[in-house]
Protein backbone atom coordinates (compact mmCIF):
# COMPACT_ATOMS: atom_id res chain seq x y z
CA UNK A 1 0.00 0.00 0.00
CA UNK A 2 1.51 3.34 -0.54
CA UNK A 3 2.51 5.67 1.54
CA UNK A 4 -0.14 8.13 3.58
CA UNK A 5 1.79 10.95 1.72
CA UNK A 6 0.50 9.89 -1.96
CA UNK A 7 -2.62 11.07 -0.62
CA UNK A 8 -1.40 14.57 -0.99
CA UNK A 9 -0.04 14.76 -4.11
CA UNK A 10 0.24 15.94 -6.59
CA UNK A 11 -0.56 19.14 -4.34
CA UNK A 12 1.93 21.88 -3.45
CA UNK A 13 4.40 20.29 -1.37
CA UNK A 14 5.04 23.17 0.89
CA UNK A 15 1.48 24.35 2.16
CA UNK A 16 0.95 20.48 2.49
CA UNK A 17 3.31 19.94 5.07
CA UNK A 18 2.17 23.69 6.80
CA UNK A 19 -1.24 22.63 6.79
CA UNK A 20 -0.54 18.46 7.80
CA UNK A 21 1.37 19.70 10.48
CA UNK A 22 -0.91 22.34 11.74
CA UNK A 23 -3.59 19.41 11.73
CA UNK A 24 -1.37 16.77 13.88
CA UNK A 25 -0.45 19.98 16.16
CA UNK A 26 -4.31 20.64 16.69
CA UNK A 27 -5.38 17.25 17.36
CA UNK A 28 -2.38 16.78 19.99
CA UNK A 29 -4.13 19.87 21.69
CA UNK A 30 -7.47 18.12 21.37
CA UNK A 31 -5.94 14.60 22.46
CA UNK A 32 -7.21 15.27 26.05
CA UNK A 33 -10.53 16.82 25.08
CA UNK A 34 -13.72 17.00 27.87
CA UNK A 35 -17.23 16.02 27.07
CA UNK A 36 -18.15 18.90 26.52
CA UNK A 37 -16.00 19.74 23.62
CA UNK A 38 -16.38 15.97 22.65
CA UNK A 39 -16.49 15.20 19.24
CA UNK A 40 -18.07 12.20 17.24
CA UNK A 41 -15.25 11.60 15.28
CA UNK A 42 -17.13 7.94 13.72
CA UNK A 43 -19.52 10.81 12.05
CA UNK A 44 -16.76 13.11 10.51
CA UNK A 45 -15.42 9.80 9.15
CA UNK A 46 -18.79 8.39 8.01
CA UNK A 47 -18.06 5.15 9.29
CA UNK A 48 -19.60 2.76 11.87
CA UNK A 49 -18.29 2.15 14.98
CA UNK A 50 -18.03 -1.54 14.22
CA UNK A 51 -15.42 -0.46 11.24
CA UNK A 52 -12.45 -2.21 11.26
CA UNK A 53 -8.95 -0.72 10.51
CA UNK A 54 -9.06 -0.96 6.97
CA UNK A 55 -11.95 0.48 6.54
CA UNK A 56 -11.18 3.75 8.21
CA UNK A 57 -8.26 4.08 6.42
CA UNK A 58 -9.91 3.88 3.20
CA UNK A 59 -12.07 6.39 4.54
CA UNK A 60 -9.46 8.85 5.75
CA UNK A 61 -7.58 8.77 2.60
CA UNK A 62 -11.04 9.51 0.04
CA UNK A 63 -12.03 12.23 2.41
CA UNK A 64 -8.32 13.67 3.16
CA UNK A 65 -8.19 14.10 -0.69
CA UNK A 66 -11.38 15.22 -0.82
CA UNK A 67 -10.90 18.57 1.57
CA UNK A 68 -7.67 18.94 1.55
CA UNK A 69 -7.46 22.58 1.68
CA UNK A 70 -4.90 22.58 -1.69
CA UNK A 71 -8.28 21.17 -3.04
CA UNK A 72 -9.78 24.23 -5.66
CA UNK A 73 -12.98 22.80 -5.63
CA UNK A 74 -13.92 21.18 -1.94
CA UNK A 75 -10.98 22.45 0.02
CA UNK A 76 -12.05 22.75 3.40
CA UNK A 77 -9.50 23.33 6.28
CA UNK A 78 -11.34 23.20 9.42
CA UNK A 79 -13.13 19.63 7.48
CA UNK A 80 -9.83 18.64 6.80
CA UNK A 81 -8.48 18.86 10.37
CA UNK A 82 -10.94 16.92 12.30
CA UNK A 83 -10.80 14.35 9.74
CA UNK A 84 -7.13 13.91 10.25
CA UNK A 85 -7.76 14.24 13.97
CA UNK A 86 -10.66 11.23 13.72
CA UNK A 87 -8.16 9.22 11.83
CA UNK A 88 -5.31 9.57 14.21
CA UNK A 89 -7.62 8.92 17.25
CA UNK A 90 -9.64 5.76 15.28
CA UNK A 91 -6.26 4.57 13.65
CA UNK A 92 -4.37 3.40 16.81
CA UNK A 93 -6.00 0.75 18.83
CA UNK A 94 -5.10 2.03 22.22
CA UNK A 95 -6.61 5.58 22.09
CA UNK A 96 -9.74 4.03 19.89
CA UNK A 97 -10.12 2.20 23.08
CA UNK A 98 -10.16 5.08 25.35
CA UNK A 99 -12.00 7.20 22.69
CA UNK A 100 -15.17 4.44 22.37
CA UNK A 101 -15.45 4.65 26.10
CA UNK A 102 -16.02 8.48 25.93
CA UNK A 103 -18.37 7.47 22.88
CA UNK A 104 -20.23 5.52 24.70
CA UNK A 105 -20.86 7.57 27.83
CA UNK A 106 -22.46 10.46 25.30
CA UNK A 107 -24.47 8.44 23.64
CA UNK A 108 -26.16 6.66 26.60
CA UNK A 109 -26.31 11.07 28.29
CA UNK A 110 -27.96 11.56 24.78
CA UNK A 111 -30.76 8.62 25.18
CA UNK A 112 -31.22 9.59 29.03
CA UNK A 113 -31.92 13.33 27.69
CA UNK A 114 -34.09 11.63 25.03
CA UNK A 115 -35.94 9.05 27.06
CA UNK A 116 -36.08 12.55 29.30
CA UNK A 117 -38.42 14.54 26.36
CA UNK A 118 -40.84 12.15 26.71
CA UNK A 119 -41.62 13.14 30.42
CA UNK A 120 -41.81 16.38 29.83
CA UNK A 121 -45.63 16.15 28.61
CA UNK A 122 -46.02 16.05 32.53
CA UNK A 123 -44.46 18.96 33.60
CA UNK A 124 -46.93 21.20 33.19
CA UNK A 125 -49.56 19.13 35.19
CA UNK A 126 -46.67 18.44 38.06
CA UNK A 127 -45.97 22.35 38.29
CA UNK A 128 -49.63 23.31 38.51
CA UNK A 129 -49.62 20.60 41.70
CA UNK A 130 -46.96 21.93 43.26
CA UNK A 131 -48.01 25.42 43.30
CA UNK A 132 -50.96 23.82 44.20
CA UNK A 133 -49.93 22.46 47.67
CA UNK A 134 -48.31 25.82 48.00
CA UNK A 135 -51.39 28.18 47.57
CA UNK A 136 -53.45 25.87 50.09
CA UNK A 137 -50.90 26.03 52.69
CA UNK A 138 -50.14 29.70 52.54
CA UNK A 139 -54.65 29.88 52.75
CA UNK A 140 -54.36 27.24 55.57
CA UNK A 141 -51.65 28.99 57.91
CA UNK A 142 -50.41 32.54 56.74
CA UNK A 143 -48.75 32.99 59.74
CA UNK A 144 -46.66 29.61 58.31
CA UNK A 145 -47.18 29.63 54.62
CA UNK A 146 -43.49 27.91 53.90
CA UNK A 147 -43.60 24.03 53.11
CA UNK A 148 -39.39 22.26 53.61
CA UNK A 149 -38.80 20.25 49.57
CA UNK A 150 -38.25 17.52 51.28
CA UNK A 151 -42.10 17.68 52.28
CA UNK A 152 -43.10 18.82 49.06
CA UNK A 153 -40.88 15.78 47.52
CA UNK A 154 -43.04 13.61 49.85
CA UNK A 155 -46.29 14.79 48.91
CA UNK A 156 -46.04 14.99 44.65
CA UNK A 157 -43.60 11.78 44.63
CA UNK A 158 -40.94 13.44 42.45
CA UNK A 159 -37.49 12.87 42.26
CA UNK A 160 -35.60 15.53 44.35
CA UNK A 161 -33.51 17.05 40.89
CA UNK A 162 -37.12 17.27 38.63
CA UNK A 163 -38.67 18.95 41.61
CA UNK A 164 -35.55 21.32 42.07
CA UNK A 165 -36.39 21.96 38.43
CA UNK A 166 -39.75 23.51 38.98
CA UNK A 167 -39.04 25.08 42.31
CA UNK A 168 -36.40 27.00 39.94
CA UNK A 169 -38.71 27.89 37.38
CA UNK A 170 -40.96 29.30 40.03
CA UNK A 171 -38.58 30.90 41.74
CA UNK A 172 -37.49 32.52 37.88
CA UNK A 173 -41.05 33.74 37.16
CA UNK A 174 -42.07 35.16 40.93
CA UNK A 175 -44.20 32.35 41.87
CA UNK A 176 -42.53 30.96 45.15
CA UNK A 177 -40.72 33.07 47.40
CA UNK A 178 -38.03 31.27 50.26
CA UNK A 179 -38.96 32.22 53.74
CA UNK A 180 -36.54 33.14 56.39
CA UNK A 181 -36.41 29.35 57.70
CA UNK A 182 -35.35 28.28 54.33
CA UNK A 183 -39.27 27.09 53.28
CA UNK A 184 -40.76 27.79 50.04
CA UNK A 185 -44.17 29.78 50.04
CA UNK A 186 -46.37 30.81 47.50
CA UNK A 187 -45.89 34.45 46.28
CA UNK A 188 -48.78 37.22 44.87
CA UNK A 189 -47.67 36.01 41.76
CA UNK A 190 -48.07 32.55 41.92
CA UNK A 191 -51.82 32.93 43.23
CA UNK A 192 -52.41 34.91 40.44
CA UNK A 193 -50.90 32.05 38.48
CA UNK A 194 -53.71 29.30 39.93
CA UNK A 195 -56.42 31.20 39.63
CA UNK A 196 -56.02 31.99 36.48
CA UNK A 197 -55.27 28.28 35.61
CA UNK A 198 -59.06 27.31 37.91
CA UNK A 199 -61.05 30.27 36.05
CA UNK A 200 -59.55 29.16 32.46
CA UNK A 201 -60.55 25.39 33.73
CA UNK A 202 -63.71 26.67 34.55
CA UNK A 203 -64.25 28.75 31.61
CA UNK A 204 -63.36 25.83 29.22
CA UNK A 205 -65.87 23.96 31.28
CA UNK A 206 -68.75 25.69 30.26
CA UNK A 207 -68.06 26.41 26.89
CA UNK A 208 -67.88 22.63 26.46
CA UNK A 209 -70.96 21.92 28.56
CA UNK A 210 -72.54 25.25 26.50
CA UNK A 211 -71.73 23.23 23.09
CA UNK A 212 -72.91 19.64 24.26
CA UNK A 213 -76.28 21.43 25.26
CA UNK A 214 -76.43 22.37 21.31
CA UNK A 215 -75.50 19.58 19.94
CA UNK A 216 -78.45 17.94 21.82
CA UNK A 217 -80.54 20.80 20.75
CA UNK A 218 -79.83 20.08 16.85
CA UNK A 219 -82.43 17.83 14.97
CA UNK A 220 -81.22 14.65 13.71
C-alpha cells in the first residue's frame, strides 16, 4: 500500500506539510478533550463504529483528498483537520479504546436526555400541583405559609432534581418566594398564576358543557 503521503499529491508540497502539520499539532491539543467539547469523530469519518482498521483508512484517505485545503474545488481546512484528527484517534488501537469509552458515555447522556423529552408532557400538570400544595398552605396557615422540599418531595412523589427543576422555574417567574427558615411559600404572583389556571378550567368547562347542550338541541 503506498505511503499516507500519496494522498497529498500531486498538491503543493510546501502548504501540504504547513497545513498536515498544523492538523497533527491541533489534534495533539485536542488529544485530552472534555465532554463537553467531545467530538463524534465515527460521524466526521462516516463510518460505523463496528469499522475495522481498513476500513477507516480507506475512509481517511477519500475524504483527506477530498478537503484537503490545496483542493480548488472542496478544500475545506477546518473539514480537513478533524478528519485527520478522527483518523489519528480511530487509527491506533489504544486511544480508539479510550475514545469508544467516551463514545459511549455520550451516547447513553444523549438517550437519558431523550428518554427525558418524553416526560416532559407532565411537567406542566406536576408544576400546577406543586403550586398547588403551595397556595393551600399559605390559605391554611399565613402565619406559616413555607412548606421544607423535602415535604413537598413527599407529597407529589418526584425525584428531588425534577422537583428542584420547577421550584427553579418558580422561583425565575415570581411564583414561590423562600422564607426566612429556608421554606418555600407561594408568592402574589403565583396565586395569580392558579387562579387563572381554575377560572380558564372553569371557563373551558362551560363552553364545552354550552356546546354539548347544542349539539343535543340540533335535529337529527
Amino acid at each position: 500500500m503506498a505511503p499516507l503521503a500519496t494522498i497529498f499529491q500531486p498538491m503543493k508540497s510546501s502548504s501540504k506539510a504547513g497545513i498536515y502539520l498544523f492538523a497533527h499539532r491541533i489534534l495533539e491539543l485536542r488529544i485530552a478533550m472534555k465532554k463537553a467539547d467531545f467530538v463524534d469523530y465515527y460521524e466526521v469519518l462516516e463510518a460505523s463504529i463496528n469499522a475495522n482498521f481498513d476500513t477507516i483508512e480507506r475512509i481517511f484517505r477519500y475524504l483527506a483528498k477530498r478537503y484537503h485545503p490545496d483542493c480548488s474545488e472542496h478544500g475545506d481546512i477546518k473539514r480537513f483537520t478533524l478528519i485527520v484528527e478522527a483518523y489519528e484517534t480511530l487509527k491506533d488501537p489504544s486511544s480508539r479504546a479510550s475514545y469508544d469509552q467516551m463514545y459511549e458515555s455520550v451516547q447513553q447522556e444523549e438517550a437519558e436526555i431523550i428518554e427525558t423529552t418524553g416526560e416532559l408532557s407532565n411537567d406542566s400538570a406536576d408544576r400546577h400541583r406543586i403550586l398547588s400544595i403551595l397556595y393551600a398552605q399559605r390559605r391554611r396557615n399565613m402565619r406559616e405559609p413555607g412548606l421544607a422540599s423535602s415535604t413537598i418531595e413527599r407529597m407529589v412523589g418526584l425525584p428531588t432534581e425534577v422537583l428542584d427543576f420547577h421550584l427553579w422555574y418558580f422561583r425565575q417567574k415570581g411564583w414561590i418566594e423562600r422564607e426566612e427558615s429556608g421554606q418555600f411559600s407561594i408568592s402574589s404572583g403565583g396565586v395569580d398564576q392558579i387562579e387563572n389556571r381554575i377560572n380558564k378550567d372553569e371557563g373551558s368547562d362551560v363552553r364545552r358543557i354550552t356546546d354539548d347542550k347544542k349539539r343535543i338541541a340540533e335535529p337529527v
